[in-house]
Protein backbone atom coordinates (compact mmCIF):
# COMPACT_ATOMS: atom_id res chain seq x y z
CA UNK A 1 -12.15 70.11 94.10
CA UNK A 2 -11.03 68.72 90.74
CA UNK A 3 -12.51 71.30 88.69
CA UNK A 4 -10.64 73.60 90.67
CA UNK A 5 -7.26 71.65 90.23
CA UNK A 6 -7.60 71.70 86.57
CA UNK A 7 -9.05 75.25 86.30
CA UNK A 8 -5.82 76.57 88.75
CA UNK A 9 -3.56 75.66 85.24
CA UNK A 10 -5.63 79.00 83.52
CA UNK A 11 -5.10 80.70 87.63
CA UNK A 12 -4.40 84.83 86.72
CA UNK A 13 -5.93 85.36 83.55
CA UNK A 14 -7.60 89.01 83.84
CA UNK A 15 -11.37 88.32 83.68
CA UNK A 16 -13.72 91.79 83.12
CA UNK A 17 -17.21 91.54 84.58
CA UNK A 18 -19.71 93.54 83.72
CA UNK A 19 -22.84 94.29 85.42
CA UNK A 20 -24.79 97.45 86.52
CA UNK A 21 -25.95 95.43 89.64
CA UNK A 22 -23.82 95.50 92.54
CA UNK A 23 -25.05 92.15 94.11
CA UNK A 24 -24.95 90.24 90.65
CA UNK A 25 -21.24 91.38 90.22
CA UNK A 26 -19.69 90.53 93.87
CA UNK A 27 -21.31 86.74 93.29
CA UNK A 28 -19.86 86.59 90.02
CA UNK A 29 -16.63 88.25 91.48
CA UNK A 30 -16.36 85.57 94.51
CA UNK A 31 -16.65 82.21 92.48
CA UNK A 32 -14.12 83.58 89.67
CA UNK A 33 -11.68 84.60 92.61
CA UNK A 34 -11.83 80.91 93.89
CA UNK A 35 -11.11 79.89 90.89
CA UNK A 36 -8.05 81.32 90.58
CA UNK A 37 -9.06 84.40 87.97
CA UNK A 38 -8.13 88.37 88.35
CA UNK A 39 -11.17 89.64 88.59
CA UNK A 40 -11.75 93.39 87.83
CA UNK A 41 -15.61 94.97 87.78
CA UNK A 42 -17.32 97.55 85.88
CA UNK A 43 -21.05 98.77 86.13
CA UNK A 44 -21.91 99.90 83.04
CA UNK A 45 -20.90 99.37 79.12
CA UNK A 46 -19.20 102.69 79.13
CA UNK A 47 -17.00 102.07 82.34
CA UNK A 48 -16.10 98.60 81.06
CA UNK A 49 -15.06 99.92 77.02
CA UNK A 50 -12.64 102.24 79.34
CA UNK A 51 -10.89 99.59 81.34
CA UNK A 52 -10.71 97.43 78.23
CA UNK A 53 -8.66 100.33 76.32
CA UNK A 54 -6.14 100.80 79.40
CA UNK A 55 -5.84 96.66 80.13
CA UNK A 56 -6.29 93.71 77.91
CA UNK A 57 -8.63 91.02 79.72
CA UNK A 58 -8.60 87.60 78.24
CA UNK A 59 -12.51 86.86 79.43
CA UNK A 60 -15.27 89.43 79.72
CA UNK A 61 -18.85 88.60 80.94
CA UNK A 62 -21.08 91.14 80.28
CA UNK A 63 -24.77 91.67 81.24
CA UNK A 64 -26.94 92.26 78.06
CA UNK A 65 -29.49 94.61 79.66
CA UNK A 66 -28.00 97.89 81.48
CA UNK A 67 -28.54 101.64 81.56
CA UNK A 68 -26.94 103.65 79.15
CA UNK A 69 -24.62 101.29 76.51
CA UNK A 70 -26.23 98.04 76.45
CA UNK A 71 -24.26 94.73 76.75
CA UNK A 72 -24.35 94.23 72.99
CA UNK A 73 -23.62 97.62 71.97
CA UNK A 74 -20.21 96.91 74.49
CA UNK A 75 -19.65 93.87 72.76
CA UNK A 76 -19.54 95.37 69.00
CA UNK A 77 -17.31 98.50 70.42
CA UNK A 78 -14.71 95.63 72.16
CA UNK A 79 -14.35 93.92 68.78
CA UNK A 80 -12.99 96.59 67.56
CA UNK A 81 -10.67 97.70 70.05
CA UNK A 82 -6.32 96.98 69.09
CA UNK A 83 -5.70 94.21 71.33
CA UNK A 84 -2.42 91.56 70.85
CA UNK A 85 -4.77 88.17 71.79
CA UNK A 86 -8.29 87.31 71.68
CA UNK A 87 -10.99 87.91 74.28
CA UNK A 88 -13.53 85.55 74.83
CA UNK A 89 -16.82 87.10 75.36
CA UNK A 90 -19.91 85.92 77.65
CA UNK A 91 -23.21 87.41 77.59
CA UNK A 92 -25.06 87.01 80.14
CA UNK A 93 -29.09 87.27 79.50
CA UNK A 94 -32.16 86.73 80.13
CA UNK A 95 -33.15 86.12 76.45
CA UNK A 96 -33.88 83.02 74.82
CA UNK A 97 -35.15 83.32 71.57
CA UNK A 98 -33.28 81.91 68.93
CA UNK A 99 -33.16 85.68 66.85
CA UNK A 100 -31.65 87.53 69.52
CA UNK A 101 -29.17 84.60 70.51
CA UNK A 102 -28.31 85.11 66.43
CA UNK A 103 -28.33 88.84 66.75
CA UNK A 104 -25.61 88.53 69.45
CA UNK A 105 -23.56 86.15 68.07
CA UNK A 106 -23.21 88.35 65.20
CA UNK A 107 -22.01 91.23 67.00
CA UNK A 108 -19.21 89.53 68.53
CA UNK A 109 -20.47 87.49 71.52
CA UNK A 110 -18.82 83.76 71.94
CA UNK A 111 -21.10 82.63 74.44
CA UNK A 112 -24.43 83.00 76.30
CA UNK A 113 -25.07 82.17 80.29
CA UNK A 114 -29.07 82.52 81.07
CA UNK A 115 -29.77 84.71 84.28
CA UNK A 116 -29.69 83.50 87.30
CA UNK A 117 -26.24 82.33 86.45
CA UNK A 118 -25.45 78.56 87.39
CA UNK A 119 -22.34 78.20 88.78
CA UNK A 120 -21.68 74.49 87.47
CA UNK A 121 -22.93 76.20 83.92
CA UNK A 122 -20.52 78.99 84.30
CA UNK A 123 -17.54 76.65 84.95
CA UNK A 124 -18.22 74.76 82.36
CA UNK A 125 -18.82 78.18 79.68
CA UNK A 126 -15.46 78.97 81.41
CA UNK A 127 -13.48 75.59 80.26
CA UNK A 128 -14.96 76.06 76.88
CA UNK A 129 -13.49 79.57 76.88
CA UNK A 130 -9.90 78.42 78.56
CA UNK A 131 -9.75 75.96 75.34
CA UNK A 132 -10.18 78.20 72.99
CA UNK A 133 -7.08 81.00 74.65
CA UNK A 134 -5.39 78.35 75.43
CA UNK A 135 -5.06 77.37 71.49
CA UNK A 136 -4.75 80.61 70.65
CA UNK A 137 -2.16 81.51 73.06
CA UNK A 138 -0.24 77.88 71.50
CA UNK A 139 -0.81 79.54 68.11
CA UNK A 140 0.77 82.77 69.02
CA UNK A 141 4.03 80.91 70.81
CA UNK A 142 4.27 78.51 67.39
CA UNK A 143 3.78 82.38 65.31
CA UNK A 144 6.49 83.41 67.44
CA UNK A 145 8.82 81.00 66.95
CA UNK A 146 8.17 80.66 63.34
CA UNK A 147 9.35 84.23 62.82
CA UNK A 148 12.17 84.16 64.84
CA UNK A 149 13.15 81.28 62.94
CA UNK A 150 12.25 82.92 59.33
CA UNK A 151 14.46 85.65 61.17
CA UNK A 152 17.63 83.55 61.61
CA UNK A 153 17.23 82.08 57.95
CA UNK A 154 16.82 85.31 56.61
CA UNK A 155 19.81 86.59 58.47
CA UNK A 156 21.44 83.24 57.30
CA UNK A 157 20.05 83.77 53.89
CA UNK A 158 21.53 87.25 53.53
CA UNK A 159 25.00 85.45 54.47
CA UNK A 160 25.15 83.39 52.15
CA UNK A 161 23.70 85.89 49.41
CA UNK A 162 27.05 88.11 50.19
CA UNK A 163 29.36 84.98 49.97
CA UNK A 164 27.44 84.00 46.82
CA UNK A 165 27.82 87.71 45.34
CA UNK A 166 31.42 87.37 46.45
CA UNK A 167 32.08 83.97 45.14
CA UNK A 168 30.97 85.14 42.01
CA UNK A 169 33.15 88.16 41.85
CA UNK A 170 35.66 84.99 42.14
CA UNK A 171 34.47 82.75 39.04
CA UNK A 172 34.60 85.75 37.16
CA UNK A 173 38.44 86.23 37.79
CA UNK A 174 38.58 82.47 36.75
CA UNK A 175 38.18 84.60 33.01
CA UNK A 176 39.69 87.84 34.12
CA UNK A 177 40.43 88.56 29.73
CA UNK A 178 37.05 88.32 27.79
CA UNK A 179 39.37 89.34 24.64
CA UNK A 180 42.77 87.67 24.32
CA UNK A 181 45.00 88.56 21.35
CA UNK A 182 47.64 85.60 20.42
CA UNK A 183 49.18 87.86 17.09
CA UNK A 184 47.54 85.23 14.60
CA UNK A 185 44.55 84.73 16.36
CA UNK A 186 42.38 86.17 19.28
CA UNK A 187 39.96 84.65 21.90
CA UNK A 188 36.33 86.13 22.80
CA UNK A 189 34.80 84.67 25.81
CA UNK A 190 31.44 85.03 27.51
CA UNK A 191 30.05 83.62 30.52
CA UNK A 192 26.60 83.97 31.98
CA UNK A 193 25.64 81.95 35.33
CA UNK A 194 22.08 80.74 35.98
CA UNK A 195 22.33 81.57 39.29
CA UNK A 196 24.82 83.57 41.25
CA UNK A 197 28.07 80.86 40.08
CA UNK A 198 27.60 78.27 37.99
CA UNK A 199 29.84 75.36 36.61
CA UNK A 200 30.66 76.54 32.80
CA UNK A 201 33.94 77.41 32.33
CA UNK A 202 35.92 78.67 28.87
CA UNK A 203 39.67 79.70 28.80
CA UNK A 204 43.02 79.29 26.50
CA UNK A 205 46.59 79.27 27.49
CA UNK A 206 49.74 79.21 25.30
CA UNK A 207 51.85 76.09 24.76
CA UNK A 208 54.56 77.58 22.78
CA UNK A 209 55.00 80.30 20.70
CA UNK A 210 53.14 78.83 17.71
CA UNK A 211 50.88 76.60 19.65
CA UNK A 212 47.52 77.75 21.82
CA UNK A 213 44.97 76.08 23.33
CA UNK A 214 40.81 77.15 23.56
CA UNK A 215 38.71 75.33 25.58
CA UNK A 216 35.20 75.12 26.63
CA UNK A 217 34.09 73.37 29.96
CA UNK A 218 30.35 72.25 31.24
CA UNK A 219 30.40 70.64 34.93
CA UNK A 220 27.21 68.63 36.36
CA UNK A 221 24.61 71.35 38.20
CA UNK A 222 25.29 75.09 38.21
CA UNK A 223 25.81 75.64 41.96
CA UNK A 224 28.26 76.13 44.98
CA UNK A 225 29.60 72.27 43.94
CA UNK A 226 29.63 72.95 40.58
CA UNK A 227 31.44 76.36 40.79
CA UNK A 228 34.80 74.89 43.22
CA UNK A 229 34.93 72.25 40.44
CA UNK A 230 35.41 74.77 37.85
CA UNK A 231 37.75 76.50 39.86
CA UNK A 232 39.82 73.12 40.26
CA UNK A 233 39.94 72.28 36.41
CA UNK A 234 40.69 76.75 35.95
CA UNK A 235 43.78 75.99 37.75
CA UNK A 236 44.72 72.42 36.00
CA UNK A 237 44.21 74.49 32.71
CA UNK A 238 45.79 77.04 33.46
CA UNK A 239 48.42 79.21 31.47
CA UNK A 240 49.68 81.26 34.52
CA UNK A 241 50.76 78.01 36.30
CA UNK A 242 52.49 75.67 33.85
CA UNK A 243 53.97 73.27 35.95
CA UNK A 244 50.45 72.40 37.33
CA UNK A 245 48.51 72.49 34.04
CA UNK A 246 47.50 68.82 33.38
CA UNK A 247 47.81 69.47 29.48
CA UNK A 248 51.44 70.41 29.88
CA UNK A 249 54.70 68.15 29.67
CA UNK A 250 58.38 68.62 29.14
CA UNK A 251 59.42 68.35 25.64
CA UNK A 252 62.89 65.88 24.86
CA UNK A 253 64.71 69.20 24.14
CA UNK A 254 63.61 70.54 27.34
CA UNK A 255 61.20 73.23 26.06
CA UNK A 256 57.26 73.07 26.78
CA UNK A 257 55.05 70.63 24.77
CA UNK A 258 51.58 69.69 25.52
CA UNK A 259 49.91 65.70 25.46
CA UNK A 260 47.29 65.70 22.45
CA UNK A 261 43.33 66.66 23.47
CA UNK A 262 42.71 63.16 23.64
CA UNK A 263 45.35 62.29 26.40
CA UNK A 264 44.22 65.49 27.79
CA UNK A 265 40.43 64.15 28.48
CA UNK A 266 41.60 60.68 29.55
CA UNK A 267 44.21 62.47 32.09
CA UNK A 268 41.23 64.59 33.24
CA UNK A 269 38.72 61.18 33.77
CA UNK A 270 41.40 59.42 35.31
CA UNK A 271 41.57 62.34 37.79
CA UNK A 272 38.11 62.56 38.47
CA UNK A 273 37.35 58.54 38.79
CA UNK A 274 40.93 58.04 41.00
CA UNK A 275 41.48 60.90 42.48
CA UNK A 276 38.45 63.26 43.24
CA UNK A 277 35.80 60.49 43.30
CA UNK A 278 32.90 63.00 43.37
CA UNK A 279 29.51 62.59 41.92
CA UNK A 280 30.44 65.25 39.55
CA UNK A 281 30.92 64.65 35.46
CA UNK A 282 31.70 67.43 33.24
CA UNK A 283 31.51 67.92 28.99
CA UNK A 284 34.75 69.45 27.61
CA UNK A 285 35.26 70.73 24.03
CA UNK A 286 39.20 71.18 23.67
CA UNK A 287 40.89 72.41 20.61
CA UNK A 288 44.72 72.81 20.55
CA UNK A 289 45.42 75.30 17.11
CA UNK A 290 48.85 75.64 15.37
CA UNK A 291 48.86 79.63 14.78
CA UNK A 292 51.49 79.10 12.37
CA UNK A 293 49.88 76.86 9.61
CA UNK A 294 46.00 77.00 11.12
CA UNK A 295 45.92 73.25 11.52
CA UNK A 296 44.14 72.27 15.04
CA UNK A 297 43.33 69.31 16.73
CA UNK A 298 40.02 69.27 18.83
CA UNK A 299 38.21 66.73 21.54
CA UNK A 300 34.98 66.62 22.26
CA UNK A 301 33.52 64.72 25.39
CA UNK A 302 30.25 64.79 25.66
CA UNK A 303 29.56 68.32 24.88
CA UNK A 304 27.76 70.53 22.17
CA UNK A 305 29.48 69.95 18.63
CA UNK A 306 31.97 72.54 18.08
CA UNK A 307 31.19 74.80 15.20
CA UNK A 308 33.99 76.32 12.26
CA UNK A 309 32.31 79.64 10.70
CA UNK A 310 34.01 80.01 7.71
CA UNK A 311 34.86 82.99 6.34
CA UNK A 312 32.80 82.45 3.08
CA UNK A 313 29.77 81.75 5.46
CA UNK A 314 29.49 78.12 5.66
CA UNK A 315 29.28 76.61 9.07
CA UNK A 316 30.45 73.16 9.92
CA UNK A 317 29.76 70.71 12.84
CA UNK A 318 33.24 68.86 14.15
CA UNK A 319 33.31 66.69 16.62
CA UNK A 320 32.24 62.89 17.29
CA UNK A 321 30.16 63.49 20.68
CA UNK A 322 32.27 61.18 22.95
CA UNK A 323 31.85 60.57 26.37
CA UNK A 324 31.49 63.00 29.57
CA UNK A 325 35.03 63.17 31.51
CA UNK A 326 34.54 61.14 35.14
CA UNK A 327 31.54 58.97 34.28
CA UNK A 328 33.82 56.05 32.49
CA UNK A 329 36.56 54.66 34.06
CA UNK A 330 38.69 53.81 30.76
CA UNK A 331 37.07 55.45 28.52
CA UNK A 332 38.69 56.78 25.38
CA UNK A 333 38.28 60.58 23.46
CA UNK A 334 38.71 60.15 19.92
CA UNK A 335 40.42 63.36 18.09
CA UNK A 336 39.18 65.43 14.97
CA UNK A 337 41.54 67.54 13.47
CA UNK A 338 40.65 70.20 11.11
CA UNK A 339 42.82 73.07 9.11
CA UNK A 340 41.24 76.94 9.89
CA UNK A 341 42.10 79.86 7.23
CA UNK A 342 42.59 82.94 7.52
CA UNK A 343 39.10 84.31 8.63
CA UNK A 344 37.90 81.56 9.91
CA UNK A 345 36.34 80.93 13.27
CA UNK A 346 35.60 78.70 15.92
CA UNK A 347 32.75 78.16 17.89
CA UNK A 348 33.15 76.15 21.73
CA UNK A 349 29.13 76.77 23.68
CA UNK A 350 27.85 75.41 26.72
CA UNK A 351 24.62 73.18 26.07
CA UNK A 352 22.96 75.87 27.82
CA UNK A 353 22.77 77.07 24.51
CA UNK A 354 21.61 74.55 22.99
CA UNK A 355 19.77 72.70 25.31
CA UNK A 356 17.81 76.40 25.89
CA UNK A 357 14.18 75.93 26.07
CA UNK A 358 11.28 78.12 24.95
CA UNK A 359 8.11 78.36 26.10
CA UNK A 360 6.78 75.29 24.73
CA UNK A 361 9.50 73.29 25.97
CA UNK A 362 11.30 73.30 22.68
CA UNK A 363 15.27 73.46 22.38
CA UNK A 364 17.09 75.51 20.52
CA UNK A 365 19.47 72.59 19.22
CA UNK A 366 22.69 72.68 17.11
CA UNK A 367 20.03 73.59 14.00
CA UNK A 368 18.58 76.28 16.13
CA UNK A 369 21.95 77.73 16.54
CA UNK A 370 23.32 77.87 13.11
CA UNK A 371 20.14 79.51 11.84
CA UNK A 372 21.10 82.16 14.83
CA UNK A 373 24.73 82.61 14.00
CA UNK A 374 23.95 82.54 9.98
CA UNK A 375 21.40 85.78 11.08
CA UNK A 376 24.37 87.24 12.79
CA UNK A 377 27.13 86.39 10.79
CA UNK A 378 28.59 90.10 9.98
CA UNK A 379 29.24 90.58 13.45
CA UNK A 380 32.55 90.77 15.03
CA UNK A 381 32.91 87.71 17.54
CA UNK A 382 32.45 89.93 20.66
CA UNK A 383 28.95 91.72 19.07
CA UNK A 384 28.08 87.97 17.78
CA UNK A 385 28.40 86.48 21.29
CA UNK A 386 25.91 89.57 22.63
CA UNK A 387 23.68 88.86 19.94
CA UNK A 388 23.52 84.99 20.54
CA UNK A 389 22.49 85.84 24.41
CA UNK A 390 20.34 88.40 23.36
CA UNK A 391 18.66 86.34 20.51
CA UNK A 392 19.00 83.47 22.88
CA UNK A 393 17.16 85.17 25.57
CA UNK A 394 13.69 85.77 23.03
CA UNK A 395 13.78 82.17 22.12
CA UNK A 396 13.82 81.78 25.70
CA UNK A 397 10.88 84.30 26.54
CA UNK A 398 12.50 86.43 28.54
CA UNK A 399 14.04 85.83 32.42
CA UNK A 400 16.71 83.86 33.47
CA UNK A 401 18.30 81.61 31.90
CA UNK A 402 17.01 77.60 33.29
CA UNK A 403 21.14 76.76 32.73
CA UNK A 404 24.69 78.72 32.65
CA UNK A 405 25.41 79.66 29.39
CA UNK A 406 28.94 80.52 27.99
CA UNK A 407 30.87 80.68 24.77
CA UNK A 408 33.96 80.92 22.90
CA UNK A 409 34.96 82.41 19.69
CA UNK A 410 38.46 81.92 18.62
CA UNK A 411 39.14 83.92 15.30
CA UNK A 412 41.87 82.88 12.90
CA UNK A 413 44.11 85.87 11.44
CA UNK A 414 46.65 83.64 10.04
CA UNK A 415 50.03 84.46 10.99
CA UNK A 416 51.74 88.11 10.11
């Protein structure tokens, strides 16, 4: 009475017996019916290979020896039949040597019940079989579930692949002029994102009408965080809105004047540190430039040396390193000041430039990136910044970039 109690949990799977004796069948037929099975019959291979293409049934025992298509011949044809689940197959036999047991196993047959069948035997050849469905039919649910779920990510996924796409659409707007012409000087800028938006940043706005500003900004990562935090410090630098631009004051006279770079970075730190108080750090090279008489003040915190091409060909490294802005609270941005002449340029990069690996795991470095501006020195600023990703990109070996990469040329014309 127990084994029937633990059997009834398997009650209604289809079971296909197959027999070309009438007798042999119904006694088969009667003690899978009381245990809770849908029993169909067939009497001959040929019979049973037709029910089995019209119905799947989860357990099949077959006879080995019958007229016509042999039990083993019936078991080689079901293996190959399109089914959605496995079938666990019995043969039942006569046979005993070890060859032909082999013989059937290899054509498909799970199991083997010696006639006359033993009903205790046959339960237990039947539990055997319920295990195995039963983890199978476990594996299909889990199968299931996993690709609904890979479903809903990828419909997730996609999501947030058209916000990405539109977010950086955005960032891009963040630099809406690549080329911007200031009379006695003009502004190249390039931007390339690792991934879909990143956290480098370069821009200028005007002071006054003799005074500009270039800068160059790297933020922490070069994701979703890292892209709103660039978007915050667009808008605090930010020509089009004045009266929010951090780097902006009221002159005594009442005109506009601007704090000097290195007020500028400690105003920014003190903003991330007090105000924000995110995890977040970012490099900054900032260069305020006189268009009038060439002479330019510059900050760098923590980010690549900025470079002067001069227009005789020498190249010069300015800067004294410094600190990242928001790691420090305190912490002070000394200034280098420097005089450009007419035909002169300046250089603001990302350290996704320099920091660029190759295949060995070599960086490019500040020496790696002279030698590549010195090869395309000719150029005009918008051709050189092409030719530094492109160049870039075979030091690299090809792909993506590991980090964003971005640039700034600012080209002195001296004034008119």
């Amino acid at each position: 009475m127990a084994d029937v109690r633990r059997l009834s949990a398997f009650a209604a799977r289809p079971v296909l017996v197959v027999d070309d004796s009438k007798a042999q069948r119904k006694i088969l037929q009667m003690q899978l019916t009381r245990w809770g099975y849908q029993v169909t019959e067939a009497a001959s291979g040929d019979e049973a290979l037709a029910l089995c293409r019209l119905q799947d049934f989860d357990i099949v025992l077959s006879d080995w020896m019958m007229p016509g298509m042999t039990g083993l011949a019936f078991c080689e044809a079901f293996r190959t039949l399109p089914r959605e689940g496995y079938g666990y197959f019995i043969l039942l036999t006569s046979k005993s040597e070890t060859n032909e047991i082999a013989d059937g196993l290899e054509h498909g047959a799970d199991d083997f019940l010696t006639k006359p069948v033993s009903a205790a035997e046959l339960h237990a050849r039947l539990r055997a079989g319920e295990r195995i469905l039963g983890m199978q039919d476990e594996l299909i649910e889990k199968n299931r579930l996993i690709g609904s779920t890979l479903g809903e990510l990828q419909k997730l996924y996609d999501s947030l692949d058209r916000d990405l796409i539109e977010a950086r659409k955005l960032q891009q707007t963040l630099m809406r002029d690549r080329l911007r012409d200031f009379g006695a000087g003009k502004a190249t800028l390039m931007l390339r994102p690792a991934g879909h938006v990143g956290g480098d940043l370069v821009g200028s706005f005007v002071v006054d009408t003799s005074r500009i500003v270039v800068y160059s900004v790297d933020v922490s990562g070069h994701g979703v965080a890292s892209a709103m935090m660039t978007a915050r410090l667009a808008g605090l630098l930010s020509g089009a809105s004045p009266d929010h631009n951090i780097a902006l004051r009221v002159a005594p006279d009442g005109g506009r004047d601007a704090w000097p770079p290195a007020i500028v970075a400690a105003r920014l730190n003190r903003m991330m540190l007090e105000e924000l108080q995110v995890d977040q750090y970012f490099t900054l090279g900032y260069a305020e430039i006189d268009l009038e008489t060439g002479f330019a003040t510059l900050v760098q915190a923590g980010h690549p040396h900025p470079l002067l091409l001069r227009a005789n060909g020498a190249i010069e490294r300015l800067g004294d390193g410094g600190l990242p802005i928001g790691l420090i609270e305190g912490a002070e941005y000394p200034q280098t000041s420097f005089r450009l002449q007419p035909g002169d340029r300046l250089l603001l990069v990302s350290d996704g430039i320099t920091e660029c690996p190759n295949a060995a795991g070599d960086e490019l470095g500040s020496d790696g990136l002279i030698a590549l501006l010195k090869h395309n020195s000719m150029l005009h600023s918008q051709d050189l910044l092409e030719a530094l990703l492109w160049d870039l990109n075979t030091f690299a070996g090809g792909g993506v970039f590991p980090d964003d990469v971005s640039g700034l040329i600012f080209d002195y014309l001296g004034p008119s």
